[in-house]
Every structure is written in structure tokens, then in C-alpha cells.
C-alpha atoms as a PDB file:
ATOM      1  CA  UNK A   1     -17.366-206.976  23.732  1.00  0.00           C
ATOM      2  CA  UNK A   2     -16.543-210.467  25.019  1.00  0.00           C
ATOM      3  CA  UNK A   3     -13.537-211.317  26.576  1.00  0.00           C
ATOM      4  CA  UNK A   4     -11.943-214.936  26.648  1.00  0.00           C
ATOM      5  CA  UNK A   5      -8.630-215.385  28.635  1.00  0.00           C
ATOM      6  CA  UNK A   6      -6.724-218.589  27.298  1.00  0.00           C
ATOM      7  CA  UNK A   7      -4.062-218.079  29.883  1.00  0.00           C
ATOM      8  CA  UNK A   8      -1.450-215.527  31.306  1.00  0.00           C
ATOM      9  CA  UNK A   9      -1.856-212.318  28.991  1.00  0.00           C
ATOM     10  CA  UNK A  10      -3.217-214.328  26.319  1.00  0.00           C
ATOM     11  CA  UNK A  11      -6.396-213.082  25.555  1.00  0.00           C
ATOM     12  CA  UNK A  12      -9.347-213.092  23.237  1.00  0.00           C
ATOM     13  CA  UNK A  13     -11.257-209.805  22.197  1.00  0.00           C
ATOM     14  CA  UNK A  14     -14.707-210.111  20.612  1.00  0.00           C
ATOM     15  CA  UNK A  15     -16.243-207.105  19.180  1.00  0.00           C
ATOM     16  CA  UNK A  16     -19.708-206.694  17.565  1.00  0.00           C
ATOM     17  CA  UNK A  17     -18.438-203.455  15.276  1.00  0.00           C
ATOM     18  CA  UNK A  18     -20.362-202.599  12.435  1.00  0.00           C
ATOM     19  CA  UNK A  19     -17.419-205.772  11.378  1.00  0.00           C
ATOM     20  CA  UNK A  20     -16.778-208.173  13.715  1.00  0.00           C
ATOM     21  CA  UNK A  21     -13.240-208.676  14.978  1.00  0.00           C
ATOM     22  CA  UNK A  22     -11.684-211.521  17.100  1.00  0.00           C
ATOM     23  CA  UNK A  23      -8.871-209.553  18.333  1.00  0.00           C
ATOM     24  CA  UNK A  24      -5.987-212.543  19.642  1.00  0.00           C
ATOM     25  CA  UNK A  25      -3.984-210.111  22.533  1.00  0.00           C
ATOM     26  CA  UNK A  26      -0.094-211.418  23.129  1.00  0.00           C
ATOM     27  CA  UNK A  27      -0.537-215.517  22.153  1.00  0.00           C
ATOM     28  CA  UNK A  28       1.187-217.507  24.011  1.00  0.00           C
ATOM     29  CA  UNK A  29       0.227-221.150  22.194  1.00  0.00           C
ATOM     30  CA  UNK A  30       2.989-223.642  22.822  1.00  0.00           C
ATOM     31  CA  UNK A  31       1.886-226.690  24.999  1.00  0.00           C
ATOM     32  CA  UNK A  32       2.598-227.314  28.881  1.00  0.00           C
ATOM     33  CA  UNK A  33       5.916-227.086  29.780  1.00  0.00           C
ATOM     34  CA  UNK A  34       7.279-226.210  26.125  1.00  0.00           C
ATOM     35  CA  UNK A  35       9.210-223.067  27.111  1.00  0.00           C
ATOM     36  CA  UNK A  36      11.841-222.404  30.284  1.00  0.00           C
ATOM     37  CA  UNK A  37      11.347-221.058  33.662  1.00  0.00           C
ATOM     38  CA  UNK A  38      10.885-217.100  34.354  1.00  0.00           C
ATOM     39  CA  UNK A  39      13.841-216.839  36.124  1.00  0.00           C
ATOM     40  CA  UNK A  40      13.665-213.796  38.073  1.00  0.00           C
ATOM     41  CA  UNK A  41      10.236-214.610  39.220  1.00  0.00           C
ATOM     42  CA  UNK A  42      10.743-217.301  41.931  1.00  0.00           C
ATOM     43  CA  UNK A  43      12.923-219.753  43.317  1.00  0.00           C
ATOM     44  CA  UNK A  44      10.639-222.986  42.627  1.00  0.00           C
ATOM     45  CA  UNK A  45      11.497-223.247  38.284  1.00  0.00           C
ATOM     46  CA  UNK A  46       8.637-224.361  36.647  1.00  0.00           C
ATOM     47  CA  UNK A  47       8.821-224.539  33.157  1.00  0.00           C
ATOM     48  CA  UNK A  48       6.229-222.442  30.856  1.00  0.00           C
ATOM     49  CA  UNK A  49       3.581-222.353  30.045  1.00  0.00           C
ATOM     50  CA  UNK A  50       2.365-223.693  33.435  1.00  0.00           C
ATOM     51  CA  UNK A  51      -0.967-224.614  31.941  1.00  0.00           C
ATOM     52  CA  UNK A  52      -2.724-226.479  28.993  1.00  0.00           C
ATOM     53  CA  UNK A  53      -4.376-224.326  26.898  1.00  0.00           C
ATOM     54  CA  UNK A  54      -8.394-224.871  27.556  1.00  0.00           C
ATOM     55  CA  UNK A  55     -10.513-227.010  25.450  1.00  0.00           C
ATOM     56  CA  UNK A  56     -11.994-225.748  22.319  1.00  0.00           C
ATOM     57  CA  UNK A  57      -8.620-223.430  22.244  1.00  0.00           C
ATOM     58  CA  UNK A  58      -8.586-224.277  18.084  1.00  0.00           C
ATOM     59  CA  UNK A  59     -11.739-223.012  17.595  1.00  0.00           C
ATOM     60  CA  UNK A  60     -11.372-219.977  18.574  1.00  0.00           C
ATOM     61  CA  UNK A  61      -8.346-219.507  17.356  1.00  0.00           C
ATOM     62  CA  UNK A  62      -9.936-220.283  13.571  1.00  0.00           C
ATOM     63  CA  UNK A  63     -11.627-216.990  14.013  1.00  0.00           C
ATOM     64  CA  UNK A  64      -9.415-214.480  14.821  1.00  0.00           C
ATOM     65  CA  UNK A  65      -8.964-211.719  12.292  1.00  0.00           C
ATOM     66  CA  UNK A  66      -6.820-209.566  13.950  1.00  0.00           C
ATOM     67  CA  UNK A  67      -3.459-209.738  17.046  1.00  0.00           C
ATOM     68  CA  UNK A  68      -1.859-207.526  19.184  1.00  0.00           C
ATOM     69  CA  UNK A  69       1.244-207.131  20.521  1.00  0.00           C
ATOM     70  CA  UNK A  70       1.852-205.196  23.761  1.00  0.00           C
ATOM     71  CA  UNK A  71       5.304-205.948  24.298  1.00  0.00           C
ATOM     72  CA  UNK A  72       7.760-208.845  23.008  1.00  0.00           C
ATOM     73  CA  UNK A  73      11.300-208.172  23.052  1.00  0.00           C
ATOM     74  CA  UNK A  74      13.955-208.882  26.362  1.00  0.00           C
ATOM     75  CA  UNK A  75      12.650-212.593  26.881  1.00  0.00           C
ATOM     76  CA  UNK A  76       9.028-211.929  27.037  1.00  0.00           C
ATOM     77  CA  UNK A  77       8.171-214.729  25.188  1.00  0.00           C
ATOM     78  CA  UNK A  78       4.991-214.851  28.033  1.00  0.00           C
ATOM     79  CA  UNK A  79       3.527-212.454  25.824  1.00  0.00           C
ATOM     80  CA  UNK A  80       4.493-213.736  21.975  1.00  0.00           C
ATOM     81  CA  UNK A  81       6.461-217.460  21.629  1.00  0.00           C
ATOM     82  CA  UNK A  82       7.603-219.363  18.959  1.00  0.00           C
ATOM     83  CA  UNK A  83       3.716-221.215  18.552  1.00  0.00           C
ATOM     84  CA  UNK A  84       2.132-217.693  18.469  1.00  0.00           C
ATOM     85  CA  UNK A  85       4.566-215.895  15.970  1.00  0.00           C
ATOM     86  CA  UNK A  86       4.047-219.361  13.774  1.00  0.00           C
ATOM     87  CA  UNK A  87       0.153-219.260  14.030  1.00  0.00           C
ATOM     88  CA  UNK A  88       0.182-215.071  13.150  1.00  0.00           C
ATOM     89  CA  UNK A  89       2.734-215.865  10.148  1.00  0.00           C
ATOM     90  CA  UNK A  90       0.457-218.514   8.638  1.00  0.00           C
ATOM     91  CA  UNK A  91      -2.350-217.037   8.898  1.00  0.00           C
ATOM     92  CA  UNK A  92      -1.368-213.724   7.886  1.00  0.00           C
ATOM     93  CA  UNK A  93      -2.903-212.207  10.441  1.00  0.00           C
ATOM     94  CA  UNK A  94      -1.836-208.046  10.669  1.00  0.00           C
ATOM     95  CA  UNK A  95      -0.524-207.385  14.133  1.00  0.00           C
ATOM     96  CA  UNK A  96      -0.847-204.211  15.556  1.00  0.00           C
ATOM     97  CA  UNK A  97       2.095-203.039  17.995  1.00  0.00           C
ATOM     98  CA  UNK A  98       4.072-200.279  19.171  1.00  0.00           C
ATOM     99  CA  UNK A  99       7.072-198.430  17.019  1.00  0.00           C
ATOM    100  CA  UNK A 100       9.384-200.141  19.105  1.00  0.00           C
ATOM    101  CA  UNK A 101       8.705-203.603  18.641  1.00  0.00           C
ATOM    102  CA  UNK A 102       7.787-203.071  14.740  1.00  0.00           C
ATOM    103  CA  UNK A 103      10.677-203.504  13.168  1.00  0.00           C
ATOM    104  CA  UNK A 104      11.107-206.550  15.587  1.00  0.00           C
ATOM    105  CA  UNK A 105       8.299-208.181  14.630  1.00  0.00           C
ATOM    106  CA  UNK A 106       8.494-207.442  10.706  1.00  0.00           C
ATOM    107  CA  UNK A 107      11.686-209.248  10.556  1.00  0.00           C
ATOM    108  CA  UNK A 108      10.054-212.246  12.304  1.00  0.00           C
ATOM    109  CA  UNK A 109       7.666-212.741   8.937  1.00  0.00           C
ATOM    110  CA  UNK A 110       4.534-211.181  10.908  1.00  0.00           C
ATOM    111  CA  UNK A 111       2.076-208.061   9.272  1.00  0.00           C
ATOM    112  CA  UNK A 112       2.991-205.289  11.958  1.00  0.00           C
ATOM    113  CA  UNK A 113       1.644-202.592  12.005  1.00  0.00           C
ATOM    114  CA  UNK A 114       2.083-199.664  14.484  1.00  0.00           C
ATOM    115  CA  UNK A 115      -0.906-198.472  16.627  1.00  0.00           C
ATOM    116  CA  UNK A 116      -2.112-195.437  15.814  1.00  0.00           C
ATOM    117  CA  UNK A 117      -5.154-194.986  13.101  1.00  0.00           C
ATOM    118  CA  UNK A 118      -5.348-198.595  12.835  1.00  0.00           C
ATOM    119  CA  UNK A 119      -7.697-199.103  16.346  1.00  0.00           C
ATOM    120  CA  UNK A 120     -10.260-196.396  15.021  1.00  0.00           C
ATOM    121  CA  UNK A 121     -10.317-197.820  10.909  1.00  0.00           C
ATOM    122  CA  UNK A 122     -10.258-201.608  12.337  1.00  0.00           C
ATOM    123  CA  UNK A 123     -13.174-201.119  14.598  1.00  0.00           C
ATOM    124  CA  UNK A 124     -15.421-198.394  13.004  1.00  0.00           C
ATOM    125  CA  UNK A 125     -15.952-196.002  15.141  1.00  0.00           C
ATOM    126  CA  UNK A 126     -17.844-197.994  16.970  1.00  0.00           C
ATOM    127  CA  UNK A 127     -15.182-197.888  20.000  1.00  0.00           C
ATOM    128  CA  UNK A 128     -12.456-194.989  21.161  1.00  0.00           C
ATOM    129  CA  UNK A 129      -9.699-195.706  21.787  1.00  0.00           C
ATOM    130  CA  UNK A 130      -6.829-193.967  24.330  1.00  0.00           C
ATOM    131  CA  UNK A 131      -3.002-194.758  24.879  1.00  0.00           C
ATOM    132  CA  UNK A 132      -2.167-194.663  28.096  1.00  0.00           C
ATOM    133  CA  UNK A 133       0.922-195.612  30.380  1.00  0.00           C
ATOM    134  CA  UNK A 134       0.198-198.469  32.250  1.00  0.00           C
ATOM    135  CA  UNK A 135       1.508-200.195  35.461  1.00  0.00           C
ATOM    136  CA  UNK A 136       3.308-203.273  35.257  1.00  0.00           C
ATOM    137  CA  UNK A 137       4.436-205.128  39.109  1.00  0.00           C
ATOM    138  CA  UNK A 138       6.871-202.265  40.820  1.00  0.00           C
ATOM    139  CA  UNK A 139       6.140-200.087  37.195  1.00  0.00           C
ATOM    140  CA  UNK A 140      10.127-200.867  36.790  1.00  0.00           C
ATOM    141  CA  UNK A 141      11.693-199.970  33.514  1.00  0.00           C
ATOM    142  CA  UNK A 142      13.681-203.676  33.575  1.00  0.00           C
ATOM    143  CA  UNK A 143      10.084-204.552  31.378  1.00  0.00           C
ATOM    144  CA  UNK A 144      10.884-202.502  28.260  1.00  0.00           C
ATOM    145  CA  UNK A 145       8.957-200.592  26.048  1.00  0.00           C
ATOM    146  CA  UNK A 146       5.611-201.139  26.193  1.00  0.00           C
ATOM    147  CA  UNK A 147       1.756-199.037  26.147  1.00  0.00           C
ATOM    148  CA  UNK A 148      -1.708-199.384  27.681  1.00  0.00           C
ATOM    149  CA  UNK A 149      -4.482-199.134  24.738  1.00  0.00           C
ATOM    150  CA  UNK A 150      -7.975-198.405  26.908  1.00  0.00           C
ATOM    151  CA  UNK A 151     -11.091-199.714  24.894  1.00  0.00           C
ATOM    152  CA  UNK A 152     -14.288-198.109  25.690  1.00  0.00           C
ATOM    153  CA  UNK A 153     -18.016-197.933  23.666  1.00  0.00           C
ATOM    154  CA  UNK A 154     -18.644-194.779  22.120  1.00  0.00           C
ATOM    155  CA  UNK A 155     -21.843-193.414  22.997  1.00  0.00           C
END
């Protein structure tokens, strides 16, 4: 597996299954500045995203087959904006997510489709995969529904 973090949670997942997959983890893809201020985060506002997305950011987006979603509703657009939900509906690229943000996403114009079977058919066998709660800051329920999905190499 090779990881490449574009910024915040935005993430890239390569895996070498039996089928590749460029898994694209919560895009956040508008440019500098595009989006407003966190506001609960600090008293200095800086708009968002605070930074330009790398160089050669394109090209890897061309290859990714596959997104997930860990959580998107209540203004965490840190996680899926406007430019990411754009790039997924083009490209018709399925999105797996939780039951909870589903229907959400569905009505948005993107493929989602609910974690469960999907992890295991998508990469093979090759990897298991475990829910798992995880811990967000103070692990405060103000951050809405949302699940841990630990990859690890079979064998």
C-alpha cells in the first residue's frame, strides 16, 4: 500500500490487489482560500483550504478508481466540498460510506454505497478489513456520525 496525503484528511490509497485500486479518502479539491473559516476552531479566521493542493495533484487524481467518505454532513465540508462531490459525480466514481451519510450523498448525484461487503469484493481478499470506533479531538459527539475502517495485509 502507498499512501499520498494531498492535504488535511484528503488522502490517496494505493493498493497492489490482485486489481489495483487508487482509493481517493474524503477530497477536499477546491483551491486556496475557496471555502470559509472553521469557526469553532480558533480565533485567527483563515479561510479554507489553507493550502494549495501539491503539484502533480491532476495526475493522480486521473487514476483513482474508487472514494471514500468517512463523514460529510454538519459543515464538514473539510472532508467532502463542492470540487470533490463535482470530481466523484463526473467521474462516476462509486463512493463507499456509512448508512448515515448514504442517502446524503445519493441525493448529491454521487454512486454511494454503504461499507460493508464492498471493502472485501473491491480489494480481493487480498486485505481485511475491521470497523472500528475511532477517536476524533475530545471524541465529542458535536462531530456526527462517523466510523474507523482499519486496513491491514492478510497473511
Amino acid at each position: 500500500m502507498r499512501i499520498t496525503q494531498l492535504r488535511n484528511a484528503t488522502v490517496l490509497l494505493d493498493f497492489n490487489a490482485p486489481n489495483p485500486v487508487r482509493l481517493l479518502v474524503d477530497p477536499m479539491l477546491a483551491p486556496r482560500g475557496a471555502l470559509p473559516t472553521l469557526k469553532w476552531l480558533t480565533t485567527q479566521r483563515q479561510r479554507n483550504p489553507l493550502v494549495d493542493l501539491p503539484d502533480g495533484t491532476q495526475t493522480l487524481l486521473d487514476g483513482v478508481t474508487h472514494a471514500l467518505i468517512t463523514h460529510c454532513q454538519r459543515g464538514h465540508f473539510d472532508h467532502l466540498d463542492g470540487a470533490g462531490k463535482k470530481f466523484l459525480r463526473e467521474r462516476q466514481i462509486p463512493v463507499l460510506c456509512t448508512a448515515h451519510d448514504a442517502p446524503y450523498l445519493a441525493a448529491r448525484g454521487l454512486l454511494a454505497q454503504v461499507i460493508g461487503d464492498q471493502p472485501r469484493a473491491l480489494f480481493q481478499r487480498a486485505y481485511q478489513h475491521h470497523r472500528m470506533r475511532p477517536r476524533h479531538g475530545l471524541d465529542c459527539q458535536i462531530y456526527g456520525a462517523w466510523r474507523g475502517l482499519l486496513h491491514r495485509r492478510s497473511g
